[in-house]
C-alpha atoms as a PDB file:
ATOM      1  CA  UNK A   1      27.679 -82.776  63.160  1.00  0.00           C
ATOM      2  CA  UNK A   2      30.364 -82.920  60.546  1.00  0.00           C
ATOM      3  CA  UNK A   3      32.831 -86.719  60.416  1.00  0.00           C
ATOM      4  CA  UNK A   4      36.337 -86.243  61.913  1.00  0.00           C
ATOM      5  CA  UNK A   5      38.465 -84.351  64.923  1.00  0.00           C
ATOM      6  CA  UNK A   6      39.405 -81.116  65.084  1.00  0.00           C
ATOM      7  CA  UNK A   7      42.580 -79.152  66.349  1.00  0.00           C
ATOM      8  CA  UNK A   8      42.127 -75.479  66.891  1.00  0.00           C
ATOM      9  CA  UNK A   9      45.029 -73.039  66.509  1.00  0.00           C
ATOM     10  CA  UNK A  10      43.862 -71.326  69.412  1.00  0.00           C
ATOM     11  CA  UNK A  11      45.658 -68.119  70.868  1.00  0.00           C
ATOM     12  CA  UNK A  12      43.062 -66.603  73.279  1.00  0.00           C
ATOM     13  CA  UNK A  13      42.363 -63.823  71.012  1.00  0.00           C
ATOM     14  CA  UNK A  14      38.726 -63.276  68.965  1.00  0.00           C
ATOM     15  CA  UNK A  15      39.510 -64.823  66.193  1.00  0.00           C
ATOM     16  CA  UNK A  16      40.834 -68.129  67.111  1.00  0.00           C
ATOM     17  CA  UNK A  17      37.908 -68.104  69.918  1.00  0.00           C
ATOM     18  CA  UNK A  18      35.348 -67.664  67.377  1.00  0.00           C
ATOM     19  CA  UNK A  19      36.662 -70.230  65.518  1.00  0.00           C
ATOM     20  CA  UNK A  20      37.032 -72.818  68.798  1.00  0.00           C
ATOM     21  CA  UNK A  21      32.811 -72.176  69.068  1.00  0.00           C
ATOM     22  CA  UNK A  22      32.257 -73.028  65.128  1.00  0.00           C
ATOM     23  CA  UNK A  23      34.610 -76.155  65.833  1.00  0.00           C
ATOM     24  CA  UNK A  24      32.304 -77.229  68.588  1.00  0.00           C
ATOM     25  CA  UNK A  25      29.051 -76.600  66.765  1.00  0.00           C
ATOM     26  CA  UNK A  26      30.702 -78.488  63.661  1.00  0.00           C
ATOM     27  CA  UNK A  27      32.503 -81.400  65.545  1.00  0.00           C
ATOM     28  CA  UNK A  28      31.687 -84.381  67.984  1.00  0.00           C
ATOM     29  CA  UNK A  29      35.854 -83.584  69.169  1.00  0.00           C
ATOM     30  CA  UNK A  30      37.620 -80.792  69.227  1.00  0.00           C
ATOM     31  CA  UNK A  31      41.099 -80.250  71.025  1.00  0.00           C
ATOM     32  CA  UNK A  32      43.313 -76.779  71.011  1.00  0.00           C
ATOM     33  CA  UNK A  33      46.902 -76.114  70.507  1.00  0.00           C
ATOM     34  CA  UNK A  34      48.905 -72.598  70.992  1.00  0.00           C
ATOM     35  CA  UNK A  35      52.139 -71.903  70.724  1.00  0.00           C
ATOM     36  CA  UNK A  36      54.824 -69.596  73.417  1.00  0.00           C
ATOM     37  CA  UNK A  37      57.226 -68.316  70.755  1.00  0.00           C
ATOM     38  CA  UNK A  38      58.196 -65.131  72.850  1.00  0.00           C
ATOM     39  CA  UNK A  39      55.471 -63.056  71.806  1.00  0.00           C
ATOM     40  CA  UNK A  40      55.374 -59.447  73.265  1.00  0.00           C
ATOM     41  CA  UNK A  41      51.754 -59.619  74.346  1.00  0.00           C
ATOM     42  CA  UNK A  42      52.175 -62.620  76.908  1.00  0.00           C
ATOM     43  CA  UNK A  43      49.174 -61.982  78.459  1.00  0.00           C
ATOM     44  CA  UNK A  44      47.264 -63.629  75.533  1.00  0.00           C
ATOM     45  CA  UNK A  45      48.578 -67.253  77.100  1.00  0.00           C
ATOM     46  CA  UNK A  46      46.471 -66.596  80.337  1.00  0.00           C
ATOM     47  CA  UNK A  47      43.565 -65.528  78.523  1.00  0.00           C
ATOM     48  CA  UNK A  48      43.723 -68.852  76.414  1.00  0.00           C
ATOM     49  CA  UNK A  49      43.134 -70.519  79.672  1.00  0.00           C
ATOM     50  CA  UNK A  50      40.348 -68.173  80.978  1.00  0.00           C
ATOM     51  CA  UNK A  51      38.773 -68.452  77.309  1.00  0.00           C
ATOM     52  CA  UNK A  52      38.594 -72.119  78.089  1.00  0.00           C
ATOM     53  CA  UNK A  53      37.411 -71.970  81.366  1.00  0.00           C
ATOM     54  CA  UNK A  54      34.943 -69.949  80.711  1.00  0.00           C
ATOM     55  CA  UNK A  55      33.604 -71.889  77.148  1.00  0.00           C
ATOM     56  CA  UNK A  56      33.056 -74.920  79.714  1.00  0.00           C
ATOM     57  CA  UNK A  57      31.797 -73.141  82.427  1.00  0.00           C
ATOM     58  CA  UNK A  58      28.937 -71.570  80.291  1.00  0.00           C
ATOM     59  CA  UNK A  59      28.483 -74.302  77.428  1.00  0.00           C
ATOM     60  CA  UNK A  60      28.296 -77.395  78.789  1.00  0.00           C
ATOM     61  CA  UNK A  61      27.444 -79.310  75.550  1.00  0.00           C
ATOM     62  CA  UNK A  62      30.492 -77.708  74.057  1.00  0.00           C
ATOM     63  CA  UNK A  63      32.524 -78.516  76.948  1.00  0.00           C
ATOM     64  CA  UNK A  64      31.653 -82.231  76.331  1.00  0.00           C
ATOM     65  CA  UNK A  65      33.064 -82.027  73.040  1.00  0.00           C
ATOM     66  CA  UNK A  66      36.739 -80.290  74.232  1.00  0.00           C
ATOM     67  CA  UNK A  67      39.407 -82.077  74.788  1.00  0.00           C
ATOM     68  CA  UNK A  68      43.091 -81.317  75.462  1.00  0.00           C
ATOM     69  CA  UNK A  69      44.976 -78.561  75.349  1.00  0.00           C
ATOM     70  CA  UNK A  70      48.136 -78.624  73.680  1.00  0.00           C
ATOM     71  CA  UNK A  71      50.637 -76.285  74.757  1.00  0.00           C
ATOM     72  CA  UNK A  72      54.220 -75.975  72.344  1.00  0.00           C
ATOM     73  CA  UNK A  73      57.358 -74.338  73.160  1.00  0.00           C
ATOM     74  CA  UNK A  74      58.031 -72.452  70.229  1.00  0.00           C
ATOM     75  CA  UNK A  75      60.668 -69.866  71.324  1.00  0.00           C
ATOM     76  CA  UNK A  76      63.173 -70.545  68.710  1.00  0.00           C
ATOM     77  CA  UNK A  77      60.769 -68.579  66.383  1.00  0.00           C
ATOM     78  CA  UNK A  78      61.162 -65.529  68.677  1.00  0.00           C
ATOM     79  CA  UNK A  79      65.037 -66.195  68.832  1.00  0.00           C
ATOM     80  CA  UNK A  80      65.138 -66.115  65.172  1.00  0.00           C
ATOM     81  CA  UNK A  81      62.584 -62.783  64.740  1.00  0.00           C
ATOM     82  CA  UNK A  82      62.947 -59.308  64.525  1.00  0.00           C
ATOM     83  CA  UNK A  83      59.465 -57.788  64.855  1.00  0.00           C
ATOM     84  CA  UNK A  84      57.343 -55.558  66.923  1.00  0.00           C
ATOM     85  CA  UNK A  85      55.679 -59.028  68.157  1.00  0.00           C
ATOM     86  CA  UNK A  86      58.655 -60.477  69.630  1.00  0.00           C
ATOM     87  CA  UNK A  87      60.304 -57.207  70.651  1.00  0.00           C
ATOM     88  CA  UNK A  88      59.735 -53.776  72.648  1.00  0.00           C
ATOM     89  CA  UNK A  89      60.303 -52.346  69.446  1.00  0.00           C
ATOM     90  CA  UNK A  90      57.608 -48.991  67.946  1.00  0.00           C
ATOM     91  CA  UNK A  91      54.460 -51.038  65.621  1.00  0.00           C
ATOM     92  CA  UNK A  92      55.832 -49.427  61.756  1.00  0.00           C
ATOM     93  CA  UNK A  93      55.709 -50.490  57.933  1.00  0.00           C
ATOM     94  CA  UNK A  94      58.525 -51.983  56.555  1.00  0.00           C
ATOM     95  CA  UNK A  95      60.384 -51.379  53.305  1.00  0.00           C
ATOM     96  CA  UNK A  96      58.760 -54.470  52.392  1.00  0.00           C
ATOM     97  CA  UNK A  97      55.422 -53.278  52.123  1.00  0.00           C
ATOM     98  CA  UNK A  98      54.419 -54.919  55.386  1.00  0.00           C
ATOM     99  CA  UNK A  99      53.679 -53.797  58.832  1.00  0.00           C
ATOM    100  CA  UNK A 100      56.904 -55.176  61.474  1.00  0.00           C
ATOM    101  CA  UNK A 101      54.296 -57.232  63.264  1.00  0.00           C
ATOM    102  CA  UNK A 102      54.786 -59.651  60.548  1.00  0.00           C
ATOM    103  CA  UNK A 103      56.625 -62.631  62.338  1.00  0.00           C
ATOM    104  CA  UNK A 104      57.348 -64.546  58.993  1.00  0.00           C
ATOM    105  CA  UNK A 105      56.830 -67.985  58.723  1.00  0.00           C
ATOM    106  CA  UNK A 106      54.843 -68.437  62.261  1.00  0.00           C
ATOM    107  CA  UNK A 107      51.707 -69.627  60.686  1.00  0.00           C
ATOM    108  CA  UNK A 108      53.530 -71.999  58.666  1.00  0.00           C
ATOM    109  CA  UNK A 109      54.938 -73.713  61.443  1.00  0.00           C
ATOM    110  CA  UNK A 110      52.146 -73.438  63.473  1.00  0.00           C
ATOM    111  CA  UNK A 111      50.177 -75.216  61.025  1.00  0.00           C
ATOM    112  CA  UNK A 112      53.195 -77.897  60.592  1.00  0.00           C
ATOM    113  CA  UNK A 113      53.736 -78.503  64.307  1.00  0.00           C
ATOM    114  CA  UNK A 114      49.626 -78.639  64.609  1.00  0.00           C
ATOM    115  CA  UNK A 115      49.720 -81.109  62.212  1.00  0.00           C
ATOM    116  CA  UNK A 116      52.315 -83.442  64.205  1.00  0.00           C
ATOM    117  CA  UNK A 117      50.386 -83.066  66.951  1.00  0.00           C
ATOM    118  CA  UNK A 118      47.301 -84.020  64.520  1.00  0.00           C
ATOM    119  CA  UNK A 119      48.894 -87.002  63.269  1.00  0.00           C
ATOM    120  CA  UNK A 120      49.677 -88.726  66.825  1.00  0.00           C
ATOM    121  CA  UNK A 121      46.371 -87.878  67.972  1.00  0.00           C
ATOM    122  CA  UNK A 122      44.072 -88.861  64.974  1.00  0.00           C
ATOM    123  CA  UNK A 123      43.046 -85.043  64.562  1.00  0.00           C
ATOM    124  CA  UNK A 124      42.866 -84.885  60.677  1.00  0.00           C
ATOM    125  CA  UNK A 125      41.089 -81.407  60.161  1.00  0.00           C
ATOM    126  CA  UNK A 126      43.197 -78.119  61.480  1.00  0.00           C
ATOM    127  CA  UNK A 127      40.921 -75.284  61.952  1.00  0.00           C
ATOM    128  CA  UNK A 128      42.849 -71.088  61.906  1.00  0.00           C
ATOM    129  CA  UNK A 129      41.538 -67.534  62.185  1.00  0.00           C
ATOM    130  CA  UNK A 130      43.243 -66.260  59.461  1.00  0.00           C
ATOM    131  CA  UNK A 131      41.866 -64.080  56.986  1.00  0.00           C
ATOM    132  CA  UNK A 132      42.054 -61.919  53.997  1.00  0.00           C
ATOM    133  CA  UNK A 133      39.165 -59.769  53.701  1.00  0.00           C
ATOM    134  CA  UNK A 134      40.589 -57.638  57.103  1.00  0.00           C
ATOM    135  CA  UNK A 135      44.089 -58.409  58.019  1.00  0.00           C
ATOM    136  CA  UNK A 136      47.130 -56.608  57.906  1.00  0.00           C
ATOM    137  CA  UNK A 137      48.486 -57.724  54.195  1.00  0.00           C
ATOM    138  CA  UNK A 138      50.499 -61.005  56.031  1.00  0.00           C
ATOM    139  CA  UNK A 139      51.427 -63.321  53.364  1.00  0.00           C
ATOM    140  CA  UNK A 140      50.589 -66.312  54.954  1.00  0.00           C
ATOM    141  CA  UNK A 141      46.677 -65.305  56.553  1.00  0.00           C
ATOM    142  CA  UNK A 142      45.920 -65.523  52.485  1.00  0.00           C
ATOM    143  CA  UNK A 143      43.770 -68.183  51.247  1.00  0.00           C
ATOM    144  CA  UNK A 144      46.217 -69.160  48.548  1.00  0.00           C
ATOM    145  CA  UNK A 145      48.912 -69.724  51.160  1.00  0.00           C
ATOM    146  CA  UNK A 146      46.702 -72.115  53.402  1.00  0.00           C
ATOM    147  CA  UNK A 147      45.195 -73.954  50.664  1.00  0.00           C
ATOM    148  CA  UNK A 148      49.501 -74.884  49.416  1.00  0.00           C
ATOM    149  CA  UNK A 149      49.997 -75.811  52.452  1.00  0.00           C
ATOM    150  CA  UNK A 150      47.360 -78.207  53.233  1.00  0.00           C
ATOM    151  CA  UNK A 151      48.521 -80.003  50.058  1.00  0.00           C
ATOM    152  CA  UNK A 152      52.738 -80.150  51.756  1.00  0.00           C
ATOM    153  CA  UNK A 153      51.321 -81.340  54.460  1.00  0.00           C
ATOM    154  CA  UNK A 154      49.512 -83.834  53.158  1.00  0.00           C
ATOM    155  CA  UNK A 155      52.125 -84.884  51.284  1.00  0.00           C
ATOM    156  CA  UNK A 156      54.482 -84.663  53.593  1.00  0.00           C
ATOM    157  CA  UNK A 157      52.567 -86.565  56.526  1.00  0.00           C
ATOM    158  CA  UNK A 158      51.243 -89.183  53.880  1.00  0.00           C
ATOM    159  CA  UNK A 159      47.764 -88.429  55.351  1.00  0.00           C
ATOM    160  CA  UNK A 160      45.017 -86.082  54.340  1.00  0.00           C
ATOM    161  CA  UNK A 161      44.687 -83.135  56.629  1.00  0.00           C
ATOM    162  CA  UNK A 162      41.681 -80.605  55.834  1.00  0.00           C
ATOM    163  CA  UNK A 163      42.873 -76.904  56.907  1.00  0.00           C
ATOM    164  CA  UNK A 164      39.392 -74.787  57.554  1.00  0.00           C
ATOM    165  CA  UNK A 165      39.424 -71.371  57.940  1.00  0.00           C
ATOM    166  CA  UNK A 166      36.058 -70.031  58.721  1.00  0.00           C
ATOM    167  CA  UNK A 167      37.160 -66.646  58.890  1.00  0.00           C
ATOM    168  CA  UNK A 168      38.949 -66.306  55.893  1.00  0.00           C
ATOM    169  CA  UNK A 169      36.308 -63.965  53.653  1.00  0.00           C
ATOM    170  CA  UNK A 170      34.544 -62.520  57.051  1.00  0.00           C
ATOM    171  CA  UNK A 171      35.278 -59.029  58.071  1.00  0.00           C
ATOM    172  CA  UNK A 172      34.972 -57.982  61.799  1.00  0.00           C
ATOM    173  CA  UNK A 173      31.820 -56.709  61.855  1.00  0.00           C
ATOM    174  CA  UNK A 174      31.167 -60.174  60.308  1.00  0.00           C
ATOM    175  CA  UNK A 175      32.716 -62.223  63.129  1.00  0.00           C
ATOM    176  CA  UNK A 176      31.088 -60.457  65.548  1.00  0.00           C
ATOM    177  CA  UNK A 177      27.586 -61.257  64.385  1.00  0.00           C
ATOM    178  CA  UNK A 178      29.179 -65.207  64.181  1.00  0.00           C
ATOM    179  CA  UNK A 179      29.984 -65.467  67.674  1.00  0.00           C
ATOM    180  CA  UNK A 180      26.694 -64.187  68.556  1.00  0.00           C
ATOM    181  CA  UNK A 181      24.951 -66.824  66.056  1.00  0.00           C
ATOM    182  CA  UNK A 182      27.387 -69.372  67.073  1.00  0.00           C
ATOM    183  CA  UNK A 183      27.181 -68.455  71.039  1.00  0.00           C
ATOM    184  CA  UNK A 184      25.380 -65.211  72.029  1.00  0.00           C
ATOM    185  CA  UNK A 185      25.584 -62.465  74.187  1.00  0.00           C
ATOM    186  CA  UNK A 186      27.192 -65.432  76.558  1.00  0.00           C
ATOM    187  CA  UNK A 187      29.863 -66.025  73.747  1.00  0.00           C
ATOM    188  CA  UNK A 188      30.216 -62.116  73.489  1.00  0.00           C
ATOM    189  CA  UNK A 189      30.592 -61.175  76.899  1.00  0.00           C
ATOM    190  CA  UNK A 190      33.564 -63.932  76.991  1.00  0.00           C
ATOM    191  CA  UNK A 191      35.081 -61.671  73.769  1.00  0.00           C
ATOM    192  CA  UNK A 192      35.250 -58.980  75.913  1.00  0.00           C
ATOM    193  CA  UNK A 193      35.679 -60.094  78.800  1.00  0.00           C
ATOM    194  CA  UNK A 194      38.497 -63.121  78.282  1.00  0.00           C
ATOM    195  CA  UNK A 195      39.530 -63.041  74.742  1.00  0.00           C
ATOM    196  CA  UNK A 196      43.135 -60.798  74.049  1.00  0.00           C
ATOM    197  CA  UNK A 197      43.911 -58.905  70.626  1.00  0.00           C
ATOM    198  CA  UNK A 198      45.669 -56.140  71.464  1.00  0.00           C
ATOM    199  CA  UNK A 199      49.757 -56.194  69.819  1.00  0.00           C
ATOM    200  CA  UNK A 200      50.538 -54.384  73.428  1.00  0.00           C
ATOM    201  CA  UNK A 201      49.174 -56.840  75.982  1.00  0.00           C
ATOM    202  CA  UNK A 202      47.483 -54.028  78.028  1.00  0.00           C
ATOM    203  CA  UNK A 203      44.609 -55.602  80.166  1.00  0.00           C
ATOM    204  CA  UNK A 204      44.488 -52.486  82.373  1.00  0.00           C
ATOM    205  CA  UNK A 205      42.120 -50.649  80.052  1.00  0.00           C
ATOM    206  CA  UNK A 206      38.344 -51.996  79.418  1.00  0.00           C
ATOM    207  CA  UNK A 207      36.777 -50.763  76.135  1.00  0.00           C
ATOM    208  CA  UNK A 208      33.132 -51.475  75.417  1.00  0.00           C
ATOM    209  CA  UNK A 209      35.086 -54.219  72.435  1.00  0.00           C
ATOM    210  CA  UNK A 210      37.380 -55.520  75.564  1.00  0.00           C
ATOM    211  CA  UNK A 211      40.591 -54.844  76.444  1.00  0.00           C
ATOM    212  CA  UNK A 212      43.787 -53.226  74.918  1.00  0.00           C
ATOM    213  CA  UNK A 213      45.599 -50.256  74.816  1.00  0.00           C
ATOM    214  CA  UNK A 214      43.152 -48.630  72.056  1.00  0.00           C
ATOM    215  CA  UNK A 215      45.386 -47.461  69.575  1.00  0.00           C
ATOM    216  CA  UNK A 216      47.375 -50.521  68.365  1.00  0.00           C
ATOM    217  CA  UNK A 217      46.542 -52.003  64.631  1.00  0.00           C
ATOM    218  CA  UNK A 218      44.960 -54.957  66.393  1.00  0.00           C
ATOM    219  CA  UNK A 219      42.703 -52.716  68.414  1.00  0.00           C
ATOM    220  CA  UNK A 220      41.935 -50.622  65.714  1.00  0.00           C
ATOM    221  CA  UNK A 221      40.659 -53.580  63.546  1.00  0.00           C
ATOM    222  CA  UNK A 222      38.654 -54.902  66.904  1.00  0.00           C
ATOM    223  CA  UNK A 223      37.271 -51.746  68.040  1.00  0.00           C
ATOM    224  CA  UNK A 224      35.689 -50.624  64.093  1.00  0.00           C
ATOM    225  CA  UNK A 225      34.838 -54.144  63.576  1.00  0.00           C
ATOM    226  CA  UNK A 226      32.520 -53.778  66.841  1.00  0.00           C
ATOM    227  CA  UNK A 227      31.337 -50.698  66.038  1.00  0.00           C
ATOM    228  CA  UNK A 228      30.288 -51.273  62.836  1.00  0.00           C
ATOM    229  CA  UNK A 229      28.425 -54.322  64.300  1.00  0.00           C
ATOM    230  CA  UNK A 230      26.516 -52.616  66.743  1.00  0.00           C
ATOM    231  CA  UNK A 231      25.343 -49.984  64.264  1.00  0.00           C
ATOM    232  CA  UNK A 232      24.290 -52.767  62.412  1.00  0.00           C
ATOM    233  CA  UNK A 233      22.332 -54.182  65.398  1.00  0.00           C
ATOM    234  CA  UNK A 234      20.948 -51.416  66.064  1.00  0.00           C
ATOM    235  CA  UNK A 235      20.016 -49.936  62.853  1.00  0.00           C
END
């Protein structure tokens, strides 16, 4: 059991949940934050509440450890966007480079306002799911990017705040065999069952990976990621 208290950017999807259960193996406290900035996939808000429920339900040594869940109205950052997250809008690349589900500067902020929540409530070590080994190219899921900003913060708060992001060099085949270390086929069956990736918000369609419309980059990246781990498994 690692010193210090933990605040998980937690959205309900696989990623964040994943990183919730290596919180709660690596901390005596952990407490979760997400954030309602308008996103087009709602649904993901519910299933941060059934993720919950259902960590304490089945893991009662890491429902000892959880603590409050911090919900923020973010919906300025919605107001302010124009991406296939935050509108009915078709899921394309952009001049840019980048794919319009880029909401730019959302995990900046999430990491500042996570941090002011931090700072009032003694939680000194923010923990994310981003990562660069399978994302979507997103500026600010890069390693470089989190590691600058732990240093503003920092600075800025005039205490030292620890950023972790146990994801960062994993692929998904490589977070699904952590939740299973970390939790599983209990852990695994609450991926499918509870957890929400898909851009879409479609819960009407159940894929052996969970649920989603199928076709979506997010659902793409969960469903190959699964695959690839149970070939693995079973190889």
């Amino acid at each position: 059991m690692r010193d210090g208290k933990a605040l998980v950017l937690f959205s309900g999807g696989q990623d964040s949940t994943t990183c919730l259960a290596w919180a709660l193996e690596q901390f005596a406290h952990v407490e979760t934050i997400g954030f309602d900035y308008g996103q087009r996939h709602q649904v993901e808000l519910q299933a941060r509440q059934d993720v919950l429920q259902a960590l304490r339900a089945q893991f009662p040594h890491w429902g000892a450890r959880l603590g409050e869940d911090h919900m923020v109205d973010l919906a300025v950052l919605g107001q302010i966007s124009d991406t296939a997250l935050t509108r009915d809008t078709e899921i394309a690349m952009t001049a840019a480079g980048l794919p319009n589900t880029f909401v730019p500067g959302r995990n900046l902020l999430f990491f500042q306002l996570a941090a002011a929540v931090g700072y009032r409530r003694g939680l000194h070590i923010l923990v994310g799911g981003m990562c660069e080994t399978d994302f979507s190219g997103y500026p600010d899921c890069r390693d470089d990017t989190i590691k600058a900003l732990q240093v503003a913060v920092s600075l800025g708060m005039g205490q030292r705040f620890t950023f972790e992001t146990p994801l960062m060099w994993l692929d998904k085949e490589q977070t699904w065999a952590l939740a299973q270390t970390l939790g599983g086929t209990a852990l695994i069956d609450i991926l499918i069952e509870q957890s929400h990736t898909c851009y879409h918000g479609t819960r009407e369609l159940r894929h052996p990976w969970g649920y989603g419309c199928g076709h979506c980059p997010a659902c793409a990246l969960r469903q190959r990621g699964f695959e690839s781990w149970q070939a693995a498994l079973n190889s």
